[in-house]
Protein backbone atom coordinates (compact mmCIF):
# COMPACT_ATOMS: atom_id res chain seq x y z
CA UNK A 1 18.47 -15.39 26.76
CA UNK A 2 15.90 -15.17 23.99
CA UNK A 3 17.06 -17.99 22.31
CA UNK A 4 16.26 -20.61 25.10
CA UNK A 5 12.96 -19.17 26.09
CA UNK A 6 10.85 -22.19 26.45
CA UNK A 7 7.64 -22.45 23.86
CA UNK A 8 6.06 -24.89 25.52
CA UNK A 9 2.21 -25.27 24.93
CA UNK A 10 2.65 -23.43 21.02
CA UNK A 11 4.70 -26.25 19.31
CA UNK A 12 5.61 -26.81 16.14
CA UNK A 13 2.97 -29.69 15.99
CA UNK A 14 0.30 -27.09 17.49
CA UNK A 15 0.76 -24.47 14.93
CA UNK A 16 0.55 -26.82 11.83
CA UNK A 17 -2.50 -26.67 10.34
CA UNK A 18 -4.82 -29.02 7.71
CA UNK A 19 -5.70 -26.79 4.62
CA UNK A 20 -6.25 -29.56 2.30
CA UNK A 21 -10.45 -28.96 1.67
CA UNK A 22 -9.67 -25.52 1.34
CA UNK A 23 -6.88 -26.01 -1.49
CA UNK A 24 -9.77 -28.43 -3.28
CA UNK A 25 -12.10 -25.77 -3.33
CA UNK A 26 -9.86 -22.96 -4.65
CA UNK A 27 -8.31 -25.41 -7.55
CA UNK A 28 -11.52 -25.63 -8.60
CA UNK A 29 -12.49 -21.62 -8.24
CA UNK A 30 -9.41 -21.62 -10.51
CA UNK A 31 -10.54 -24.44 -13.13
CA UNK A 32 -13.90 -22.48 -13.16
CA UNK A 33 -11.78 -18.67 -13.92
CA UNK A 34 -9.86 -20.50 -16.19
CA UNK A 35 -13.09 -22.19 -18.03
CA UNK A 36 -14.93 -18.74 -17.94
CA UNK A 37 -11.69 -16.86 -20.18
CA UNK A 38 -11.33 -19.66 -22.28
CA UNK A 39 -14.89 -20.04 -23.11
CA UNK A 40 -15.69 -16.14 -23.17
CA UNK A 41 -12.51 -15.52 -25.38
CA UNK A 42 -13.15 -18.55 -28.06
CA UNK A 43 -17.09 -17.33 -28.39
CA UNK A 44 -15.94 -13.27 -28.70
CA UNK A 45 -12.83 -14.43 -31.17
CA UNK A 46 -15.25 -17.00 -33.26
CA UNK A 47 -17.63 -13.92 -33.59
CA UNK A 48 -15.66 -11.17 -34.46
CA UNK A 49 -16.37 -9.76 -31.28
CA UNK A 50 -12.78 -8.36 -29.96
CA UNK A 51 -9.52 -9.05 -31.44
CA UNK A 52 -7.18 -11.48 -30.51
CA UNK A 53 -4.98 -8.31 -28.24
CA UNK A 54 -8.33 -8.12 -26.06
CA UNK A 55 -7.40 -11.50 -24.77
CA UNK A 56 -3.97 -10.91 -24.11
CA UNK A 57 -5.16 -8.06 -22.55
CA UNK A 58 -7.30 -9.48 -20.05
CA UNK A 59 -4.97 -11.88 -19.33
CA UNK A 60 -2.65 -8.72 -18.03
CA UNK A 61 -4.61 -7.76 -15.74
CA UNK A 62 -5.40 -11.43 -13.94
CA UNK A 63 -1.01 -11.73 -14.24
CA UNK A 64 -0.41 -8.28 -12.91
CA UNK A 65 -2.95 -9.13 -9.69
CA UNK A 66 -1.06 -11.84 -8.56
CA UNK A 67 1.94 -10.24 -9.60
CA UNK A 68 1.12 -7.37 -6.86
CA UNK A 69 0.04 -9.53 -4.35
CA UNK A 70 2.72 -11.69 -4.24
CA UNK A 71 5.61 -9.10 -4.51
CA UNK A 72 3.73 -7.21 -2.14
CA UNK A 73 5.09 -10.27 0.09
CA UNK A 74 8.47 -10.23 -1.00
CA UNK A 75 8.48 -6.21 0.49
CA UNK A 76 6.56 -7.25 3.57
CA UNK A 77 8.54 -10.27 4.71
CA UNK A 78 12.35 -8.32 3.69
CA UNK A 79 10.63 -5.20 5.65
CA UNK A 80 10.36 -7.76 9.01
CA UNK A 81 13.35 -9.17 8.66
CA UNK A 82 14.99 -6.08 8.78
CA UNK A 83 12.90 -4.18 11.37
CA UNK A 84 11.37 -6.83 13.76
CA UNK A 85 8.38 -6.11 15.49
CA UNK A 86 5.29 -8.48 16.44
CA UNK A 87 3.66 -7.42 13.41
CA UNK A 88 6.22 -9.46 10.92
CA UNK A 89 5.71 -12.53 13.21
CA UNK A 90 1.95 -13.05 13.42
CA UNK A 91 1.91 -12.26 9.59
CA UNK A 92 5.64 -13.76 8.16
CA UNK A 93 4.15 -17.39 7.33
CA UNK A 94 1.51 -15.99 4.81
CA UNK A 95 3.77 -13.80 3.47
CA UNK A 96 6.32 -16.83 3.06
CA UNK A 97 4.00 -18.86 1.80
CA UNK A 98 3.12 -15.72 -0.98
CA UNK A 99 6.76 -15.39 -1.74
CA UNK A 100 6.93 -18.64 -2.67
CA UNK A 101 3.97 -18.92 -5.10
CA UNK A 102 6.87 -17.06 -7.26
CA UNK A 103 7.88 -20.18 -9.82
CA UNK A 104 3.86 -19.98 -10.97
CA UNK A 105 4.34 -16.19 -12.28
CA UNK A 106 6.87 -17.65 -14.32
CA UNK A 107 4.48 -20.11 -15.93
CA UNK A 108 1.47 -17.71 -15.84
CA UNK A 109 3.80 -15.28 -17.66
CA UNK A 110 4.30 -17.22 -20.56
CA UNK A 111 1.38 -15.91 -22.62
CA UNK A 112 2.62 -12.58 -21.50
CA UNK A 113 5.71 -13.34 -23.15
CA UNK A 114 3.73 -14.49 -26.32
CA UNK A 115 1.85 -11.13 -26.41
CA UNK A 116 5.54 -9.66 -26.72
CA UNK A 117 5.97 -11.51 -30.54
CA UNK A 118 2.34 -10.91 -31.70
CA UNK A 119 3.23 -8.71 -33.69
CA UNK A 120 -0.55 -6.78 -34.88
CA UNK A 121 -2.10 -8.86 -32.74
CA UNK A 122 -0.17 -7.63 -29.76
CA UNK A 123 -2.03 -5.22 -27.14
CA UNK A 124 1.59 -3.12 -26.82
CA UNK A 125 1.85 -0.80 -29.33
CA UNK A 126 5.86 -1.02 -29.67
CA UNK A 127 5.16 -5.29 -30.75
CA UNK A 128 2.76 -3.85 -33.45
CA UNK A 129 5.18 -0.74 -34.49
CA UNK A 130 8.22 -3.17 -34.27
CA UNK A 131 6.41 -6.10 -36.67
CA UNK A 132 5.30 -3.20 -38.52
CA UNK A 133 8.82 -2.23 -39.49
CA UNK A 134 10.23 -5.80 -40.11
CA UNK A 135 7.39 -5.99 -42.76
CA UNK A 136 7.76 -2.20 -43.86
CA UNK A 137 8.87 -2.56 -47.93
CA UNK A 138 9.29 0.96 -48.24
CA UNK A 139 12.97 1.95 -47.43
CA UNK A 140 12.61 5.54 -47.66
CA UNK A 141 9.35 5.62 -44.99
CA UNK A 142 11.03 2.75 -42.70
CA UNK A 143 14.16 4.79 -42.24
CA UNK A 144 11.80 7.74 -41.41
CA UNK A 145 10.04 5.80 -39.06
CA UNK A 146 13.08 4.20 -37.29
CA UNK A 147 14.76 7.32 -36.76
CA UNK A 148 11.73 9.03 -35.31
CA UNK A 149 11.69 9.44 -30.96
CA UNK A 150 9.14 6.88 -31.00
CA UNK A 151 11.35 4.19 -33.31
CA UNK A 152 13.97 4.84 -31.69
CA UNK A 153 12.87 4.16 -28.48
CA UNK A 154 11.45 0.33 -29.69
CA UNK A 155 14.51 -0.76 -31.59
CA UNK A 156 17.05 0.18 -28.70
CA UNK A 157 14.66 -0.97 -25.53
CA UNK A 158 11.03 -1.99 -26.51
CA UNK A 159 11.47 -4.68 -29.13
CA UNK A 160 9.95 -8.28 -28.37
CA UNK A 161 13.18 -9.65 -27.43
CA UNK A 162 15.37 -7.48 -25.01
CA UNK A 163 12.15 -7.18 -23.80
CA UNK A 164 12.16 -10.62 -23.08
CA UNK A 165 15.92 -10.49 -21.53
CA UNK A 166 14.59 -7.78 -19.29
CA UNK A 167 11.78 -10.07 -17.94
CA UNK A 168 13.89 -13.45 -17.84
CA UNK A 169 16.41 -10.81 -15.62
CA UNK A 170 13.53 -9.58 -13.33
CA UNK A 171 12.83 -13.49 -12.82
CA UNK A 172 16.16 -14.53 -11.62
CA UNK A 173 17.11 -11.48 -9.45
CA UNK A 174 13.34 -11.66 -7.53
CA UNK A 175 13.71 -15.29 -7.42
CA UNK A 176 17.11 -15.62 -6.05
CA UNK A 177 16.30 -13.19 -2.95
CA UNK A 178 13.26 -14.61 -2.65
CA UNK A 179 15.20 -18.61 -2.30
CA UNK A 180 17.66 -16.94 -0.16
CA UNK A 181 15.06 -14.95 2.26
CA UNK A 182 13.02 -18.42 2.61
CA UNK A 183 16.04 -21.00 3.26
CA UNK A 184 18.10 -18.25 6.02
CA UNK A 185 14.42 -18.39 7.70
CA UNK A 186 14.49 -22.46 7.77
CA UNK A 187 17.97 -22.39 9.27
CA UNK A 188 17.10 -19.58 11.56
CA UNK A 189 14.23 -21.75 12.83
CA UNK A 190 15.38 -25.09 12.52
CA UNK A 191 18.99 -25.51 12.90
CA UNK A 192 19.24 -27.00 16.61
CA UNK A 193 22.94 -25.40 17.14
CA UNK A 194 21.58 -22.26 18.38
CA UNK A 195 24.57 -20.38 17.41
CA UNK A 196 23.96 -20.97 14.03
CA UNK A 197 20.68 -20.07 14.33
CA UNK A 198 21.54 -16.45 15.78
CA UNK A 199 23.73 -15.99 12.84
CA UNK A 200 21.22 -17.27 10.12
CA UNK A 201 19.06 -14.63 11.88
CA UNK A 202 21.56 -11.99 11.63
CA UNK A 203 22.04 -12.80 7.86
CA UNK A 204 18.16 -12.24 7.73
CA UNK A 205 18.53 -8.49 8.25
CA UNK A 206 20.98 -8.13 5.69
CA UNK A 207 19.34 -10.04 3.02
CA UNK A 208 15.85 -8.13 3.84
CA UNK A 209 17.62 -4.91 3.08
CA UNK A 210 18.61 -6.24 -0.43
CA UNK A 211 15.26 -7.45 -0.77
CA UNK A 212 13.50 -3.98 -0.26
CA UNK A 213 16.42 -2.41 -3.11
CA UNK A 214 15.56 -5.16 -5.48
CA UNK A 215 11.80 -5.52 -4.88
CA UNK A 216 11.71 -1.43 -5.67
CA UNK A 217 14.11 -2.04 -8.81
CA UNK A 218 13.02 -4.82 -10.20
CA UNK A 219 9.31 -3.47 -9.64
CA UNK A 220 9.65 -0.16 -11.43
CA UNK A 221 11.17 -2.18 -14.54
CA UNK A 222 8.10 -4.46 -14.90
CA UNK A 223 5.09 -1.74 -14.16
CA UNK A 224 7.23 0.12 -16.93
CA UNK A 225 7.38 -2.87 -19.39
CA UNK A 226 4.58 -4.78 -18.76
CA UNK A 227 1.86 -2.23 -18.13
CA UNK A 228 2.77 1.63 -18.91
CA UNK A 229 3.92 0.62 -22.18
CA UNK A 230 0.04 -0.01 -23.22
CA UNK A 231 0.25 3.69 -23.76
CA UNK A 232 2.32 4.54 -26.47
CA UNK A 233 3.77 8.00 -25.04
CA UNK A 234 2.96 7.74 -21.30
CA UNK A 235 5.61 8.10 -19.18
CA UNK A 236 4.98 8.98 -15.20
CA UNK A 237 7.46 8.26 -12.11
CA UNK A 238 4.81 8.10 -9.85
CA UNK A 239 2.84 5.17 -11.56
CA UNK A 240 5.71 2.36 -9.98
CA UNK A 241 4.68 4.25 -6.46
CA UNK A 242 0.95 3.50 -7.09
CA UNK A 243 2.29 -0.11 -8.29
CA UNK A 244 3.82 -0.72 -5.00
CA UNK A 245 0.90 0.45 -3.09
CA UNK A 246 -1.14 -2.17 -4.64
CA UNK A 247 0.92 -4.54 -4.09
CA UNK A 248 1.59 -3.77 -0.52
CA UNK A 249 -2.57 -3.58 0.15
CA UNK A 250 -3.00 -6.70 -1.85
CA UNK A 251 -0.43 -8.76 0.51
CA UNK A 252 -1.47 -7.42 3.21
CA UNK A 253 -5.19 -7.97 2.75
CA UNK A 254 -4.43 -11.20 2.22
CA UNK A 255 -1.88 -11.83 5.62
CA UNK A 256 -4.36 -10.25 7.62
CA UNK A 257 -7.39 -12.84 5.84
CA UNK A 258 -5.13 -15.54 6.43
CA UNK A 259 -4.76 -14.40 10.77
CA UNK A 260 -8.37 -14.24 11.28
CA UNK A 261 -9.38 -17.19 9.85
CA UNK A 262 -7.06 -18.93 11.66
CA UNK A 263 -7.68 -16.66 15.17
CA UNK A 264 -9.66 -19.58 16.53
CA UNK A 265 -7.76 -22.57 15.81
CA UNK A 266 -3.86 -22.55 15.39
CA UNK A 267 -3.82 -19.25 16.36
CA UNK A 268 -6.09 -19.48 19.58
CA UNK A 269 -4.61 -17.51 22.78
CA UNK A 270 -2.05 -16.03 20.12
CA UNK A 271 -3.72 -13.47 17.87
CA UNK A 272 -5.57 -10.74 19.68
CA UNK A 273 -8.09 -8.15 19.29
CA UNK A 274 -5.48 -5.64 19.89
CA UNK A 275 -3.03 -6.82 17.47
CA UNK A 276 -5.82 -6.99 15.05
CA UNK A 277 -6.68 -3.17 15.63
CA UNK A 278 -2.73 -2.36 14.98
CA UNK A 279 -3.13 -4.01 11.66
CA UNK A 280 -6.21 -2.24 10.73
CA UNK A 281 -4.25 0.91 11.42
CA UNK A 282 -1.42 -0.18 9.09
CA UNK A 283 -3.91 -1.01 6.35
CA UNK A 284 -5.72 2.43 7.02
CA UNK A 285 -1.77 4.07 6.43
CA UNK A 286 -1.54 1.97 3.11
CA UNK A 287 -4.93 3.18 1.71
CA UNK A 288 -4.15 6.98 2.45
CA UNK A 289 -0.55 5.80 0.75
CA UNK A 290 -2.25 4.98 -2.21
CA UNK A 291 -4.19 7.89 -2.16
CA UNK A 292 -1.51 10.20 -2.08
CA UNK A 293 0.63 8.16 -4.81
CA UNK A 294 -2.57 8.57 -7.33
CA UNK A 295 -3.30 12.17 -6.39
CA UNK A 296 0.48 13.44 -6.97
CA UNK A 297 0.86 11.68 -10.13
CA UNK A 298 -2.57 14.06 -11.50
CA UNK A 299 -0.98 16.69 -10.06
CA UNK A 300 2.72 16.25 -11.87
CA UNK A 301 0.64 15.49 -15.44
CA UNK A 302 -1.42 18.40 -14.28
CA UNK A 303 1.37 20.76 -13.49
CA UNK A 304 3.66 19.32 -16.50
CA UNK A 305 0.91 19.72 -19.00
CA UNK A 306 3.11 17.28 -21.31
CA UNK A 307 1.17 16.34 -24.43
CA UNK A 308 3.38 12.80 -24.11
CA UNK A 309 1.74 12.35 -20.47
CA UNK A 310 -1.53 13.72 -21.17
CA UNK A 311 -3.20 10.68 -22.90
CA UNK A 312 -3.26 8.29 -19.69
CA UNK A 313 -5.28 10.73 -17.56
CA UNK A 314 -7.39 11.90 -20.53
CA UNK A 315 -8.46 8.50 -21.43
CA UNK A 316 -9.48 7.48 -18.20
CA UNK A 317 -11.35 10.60 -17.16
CA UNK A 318 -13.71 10.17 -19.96
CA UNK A 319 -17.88 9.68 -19.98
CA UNK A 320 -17.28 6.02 -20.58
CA UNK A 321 -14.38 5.19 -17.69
CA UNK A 322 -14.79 8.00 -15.16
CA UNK A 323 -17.45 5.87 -12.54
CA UNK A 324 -14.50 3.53 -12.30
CA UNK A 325 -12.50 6.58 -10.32
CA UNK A 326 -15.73 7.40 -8.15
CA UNK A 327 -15.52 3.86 -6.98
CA UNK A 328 -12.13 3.60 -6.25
CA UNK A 329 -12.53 6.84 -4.12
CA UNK A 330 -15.67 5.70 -2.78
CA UNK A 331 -15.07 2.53 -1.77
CA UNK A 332 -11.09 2.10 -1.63
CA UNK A 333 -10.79 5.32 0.34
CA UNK A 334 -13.25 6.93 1.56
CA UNK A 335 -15.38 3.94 2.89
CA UNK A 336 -12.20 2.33 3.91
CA UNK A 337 -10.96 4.94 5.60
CA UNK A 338 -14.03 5.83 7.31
CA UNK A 339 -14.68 2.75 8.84
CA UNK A 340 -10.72 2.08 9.80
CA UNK A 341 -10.83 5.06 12.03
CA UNK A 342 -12.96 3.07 14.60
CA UNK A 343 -11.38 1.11 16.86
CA UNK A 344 -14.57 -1.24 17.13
CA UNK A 345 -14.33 -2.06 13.60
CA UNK A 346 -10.48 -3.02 13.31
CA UNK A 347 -11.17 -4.68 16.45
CA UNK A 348 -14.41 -7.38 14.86
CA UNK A 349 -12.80 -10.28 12.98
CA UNK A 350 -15.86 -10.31 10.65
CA UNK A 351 -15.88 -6.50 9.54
CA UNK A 352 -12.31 -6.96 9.16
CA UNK A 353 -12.87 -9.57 7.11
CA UNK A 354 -15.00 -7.64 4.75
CA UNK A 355 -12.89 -4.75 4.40
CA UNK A 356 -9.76 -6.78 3.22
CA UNK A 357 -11.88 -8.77 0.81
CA UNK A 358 -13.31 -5.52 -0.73
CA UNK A 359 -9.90 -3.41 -0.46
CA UNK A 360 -8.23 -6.97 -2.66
CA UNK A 361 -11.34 -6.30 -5.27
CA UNK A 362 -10.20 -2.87 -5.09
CA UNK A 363 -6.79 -3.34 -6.64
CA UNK A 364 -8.28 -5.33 -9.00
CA UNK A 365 -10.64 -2.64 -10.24
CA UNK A 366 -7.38 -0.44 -10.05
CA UNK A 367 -5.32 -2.80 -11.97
CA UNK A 368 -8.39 -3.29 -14.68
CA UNK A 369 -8.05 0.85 -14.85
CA UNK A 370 -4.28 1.05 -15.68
CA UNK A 371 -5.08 -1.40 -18.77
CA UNK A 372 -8.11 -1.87 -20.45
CA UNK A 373 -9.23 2.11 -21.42
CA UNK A 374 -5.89 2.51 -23.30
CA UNK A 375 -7.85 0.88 -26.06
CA UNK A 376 -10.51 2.74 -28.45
CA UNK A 377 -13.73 0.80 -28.01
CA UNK A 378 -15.16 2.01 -30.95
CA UNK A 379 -12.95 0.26 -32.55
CA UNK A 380 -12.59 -3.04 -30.80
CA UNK A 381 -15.85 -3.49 -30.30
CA UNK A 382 -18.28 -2.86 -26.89
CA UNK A 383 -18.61 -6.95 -26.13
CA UNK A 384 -18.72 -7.78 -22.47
CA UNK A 385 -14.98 -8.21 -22.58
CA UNK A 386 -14.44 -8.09 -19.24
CA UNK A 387 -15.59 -11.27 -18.46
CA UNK A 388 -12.05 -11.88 -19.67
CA UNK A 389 -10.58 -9.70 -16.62
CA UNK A 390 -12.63 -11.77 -14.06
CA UNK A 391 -11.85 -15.24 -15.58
CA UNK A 392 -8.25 -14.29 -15.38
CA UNK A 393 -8.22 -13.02 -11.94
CA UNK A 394 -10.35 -15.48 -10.45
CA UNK A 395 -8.66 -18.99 -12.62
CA UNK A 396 -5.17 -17.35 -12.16
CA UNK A 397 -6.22 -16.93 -8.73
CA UNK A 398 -7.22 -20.23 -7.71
CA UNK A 399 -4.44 -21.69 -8.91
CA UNK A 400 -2.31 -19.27 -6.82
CA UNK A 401 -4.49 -19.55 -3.17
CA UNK A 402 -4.01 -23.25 -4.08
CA UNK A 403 -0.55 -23.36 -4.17
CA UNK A 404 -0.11 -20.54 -1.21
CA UNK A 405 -2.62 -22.77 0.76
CA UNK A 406 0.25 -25.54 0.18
CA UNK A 407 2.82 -23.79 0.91
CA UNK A 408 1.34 -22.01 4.36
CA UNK A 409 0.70 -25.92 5.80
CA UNK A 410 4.12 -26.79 5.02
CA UNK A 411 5.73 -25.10 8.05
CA UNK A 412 4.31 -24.07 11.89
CA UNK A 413 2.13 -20.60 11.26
CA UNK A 414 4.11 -19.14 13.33
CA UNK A 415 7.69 -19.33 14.09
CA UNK A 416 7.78 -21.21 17.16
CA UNK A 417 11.90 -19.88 18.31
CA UNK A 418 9.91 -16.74 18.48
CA UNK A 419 6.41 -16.73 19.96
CA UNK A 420 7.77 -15.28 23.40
CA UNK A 421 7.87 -12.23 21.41
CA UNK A 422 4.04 -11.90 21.13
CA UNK A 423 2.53 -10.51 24.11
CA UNK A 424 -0.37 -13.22 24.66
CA UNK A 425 2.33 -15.76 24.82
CA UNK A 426 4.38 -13.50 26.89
CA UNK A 427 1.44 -13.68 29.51
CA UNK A 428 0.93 -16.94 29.00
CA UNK A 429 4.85 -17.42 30.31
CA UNK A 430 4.45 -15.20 32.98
């Protein structure tokens, strides 16, 4: 039976791995990010440069990176546990690993939080409106206001603190499946009664179904209250579609980064060209996903002609942000998908490499679009602001590789009960 197939020559031992100089370096790629928006943000603030929402602001768009990536994770790792296939098992430890980097969005989502009682200061225009009205002396133009669509709308759902309750629930539910996902996998791999372990594994498929529901759920709550309420009217049911393909490319970029810099080492005589050219063929699907997610949502504001959905495209397709879109369908789709056509590319480790660092930049460049052209520049001021975005990607993202480079040592990179699965092991057996 499956269970008892030997692993012998792929231990547990074997497949650990020493990640410990790379952790060192990406603390201190995060120290550095971290240095760069604090620095950047005190000089622009001490010289009237940007307002205080700028920073919050860029701070958004480092949290809702790592956000994506590592709920991109949670979908990945519930969609193998569900469905199988030698795909989920050369790439489940990194997406374990990502899953578990959870507890540090709650602490990098603190500021977020404060952004949410900053009243003027706030990038969301519902925290202005709402600290607006508690201040409003005027009875007769406060009642107006409140019982307009707009005030409406804040009071019942957008004010600072259900807003709060909303996010505090989104932490808990994601959490718990995530805790739950992670400690069936440890019983399914480590129990030695291997009845136990058959059932843990059954309970796996189960659980992974709950966590696609409540990774799509919880997902389409957050895009809506933590990014698509920068606009003040916009309202789109594709933009939680475009969310998820982020975060799925994102993950997965990152999985795939993780298997081919480990193809010589722990994962020697494992991890083949062909399952690498596979891979590249999923990533190819999730770029032309992407595409199609962005295109239909121009096409429903298009069709709709909605004066309440009109200002997100508008915005964005003006002199100032428009060469943003020509690179994202330059280089995040058409380049990509050019070159992932070729089954010599998909198959070379080191053009792989490249194309999953420049698809992560990518989202990055997407996420920067969803967030920083809802504000007028004329306004705020033209200051190189966005070396705010980059320290918050980059510090919030060393922190996070640091952490995920923990976590990913912890256990065996693959799971060893399982390995006979993979056909170079397979071989090996036979």
């Amino acid at each position: 039976m499956a269970d008892h197939v030997s692993t012998e020559g792929h231990g547990a031992t074997d497949l650990k791995v020493d990640l410990s100089s790379y952790r060192t370096k990406a603390l201190l790629v995060g120290i550095g990010g971290l240095a760069l928006f604090g620095i950047a943000a005190g000089a622009m603030v001490a010289t009237n440069a940007i307002p205080t929402k700028q920073i919050f602001a860029s701070y958004s768009v480092g949290f809702m990176y790592w956000v994506a990536v590592t709920l991109g994770a949670l979908f990945f790792l519930s969609l193998q546990y569900l469905s199988g296939g030698k795909w989920g098992i050369l790439m489940r430890r990194p997406f374990e690993a990502a899953t578990r980097c959870f507890p540090l969005l709650i602490l990098f989502f603190i500021p977020v939080a404060g952004s949410f009682f900053a009243g003027k200061n706030s990038p969301y225009p519902w925290a202005e409106f709402y600290d607006h009205i508690q201040h409003e002396t005027n009875e007769e133009l406060k009642k107006e206001e409140l019982e307009s669509d707009y005030g409406r709308r804040v009071v019942e759902y957008s004010n600072p603190t259900f807003s709060l309750v909303r996010a505090i629930g989104i932490f808990v539910i994601l959490g718990g499946i995530i805790f739950v996902l992670n400690s069936t996998a440890r019983k399914a791999e480590e129990n030695p009664d291997e009845n136990a372990a058959a059932d843990a594994r059954a309970r796996q498929k189960v659980w992974g179904s709950w966590g696609i529901i409540l990774y799509a759920l919880c997902g389409m709550v957050l895009i809506t209250d933590w990014v698509m309420s920068y606009e003040k009217f916009f309202a789109s049911s594709m933009f939680p579609l475009i969310f998820h393909a982020n975060a799925m490319l994102s993950s997965f970029a990152l999985a795939l980064l993780v298997l081919i810099g480990l193809r010589n080492t722990a994962l020697k005589g494992i991890y083949h060209p062909s399952e690498q050219i596979h891979l590249g063929s999923f990533m190819l699907a999730m770029a032309l996903f992407w595409v199609y997610t962005t295109y239909s949502q121009f096409m429903l504001v298009w069709a709709g002609n909605l004066p309440e959905e009109l200002g997100y495209p508008l915005k964005r397709a003006s002199e100032g942000w428009k060469p943003i879109w020509y690179v994202l369908l330059g280089l995040r789709f058409f380049l990509a998908f050019g070159l992932l056509l070729f089954r010599e590319v998909k198959s070379n480790a080191k053009a792989m490499r490249i194309i999953s660092i420049g698809l992560m930049c990518m989202v990055g460049v997407d996420i920067f679009n969803w967030i920083e052209p809802t504000f007028d520049r004329s306004q705020m001021g033209y200051a190189p602001y966005w070396l705010l975005d980059i320290g918050a990607i980059v510090g919030l993202g060393g922190i996070w590789v640091w952490y995920f480079l923990g976590q990913l040592s912890k256990y065996p990179v693959l799971p060893v009960r399982e390995i006979y699965l993979l056909k170079g092991h397979h071989d090996e057996q036979h």
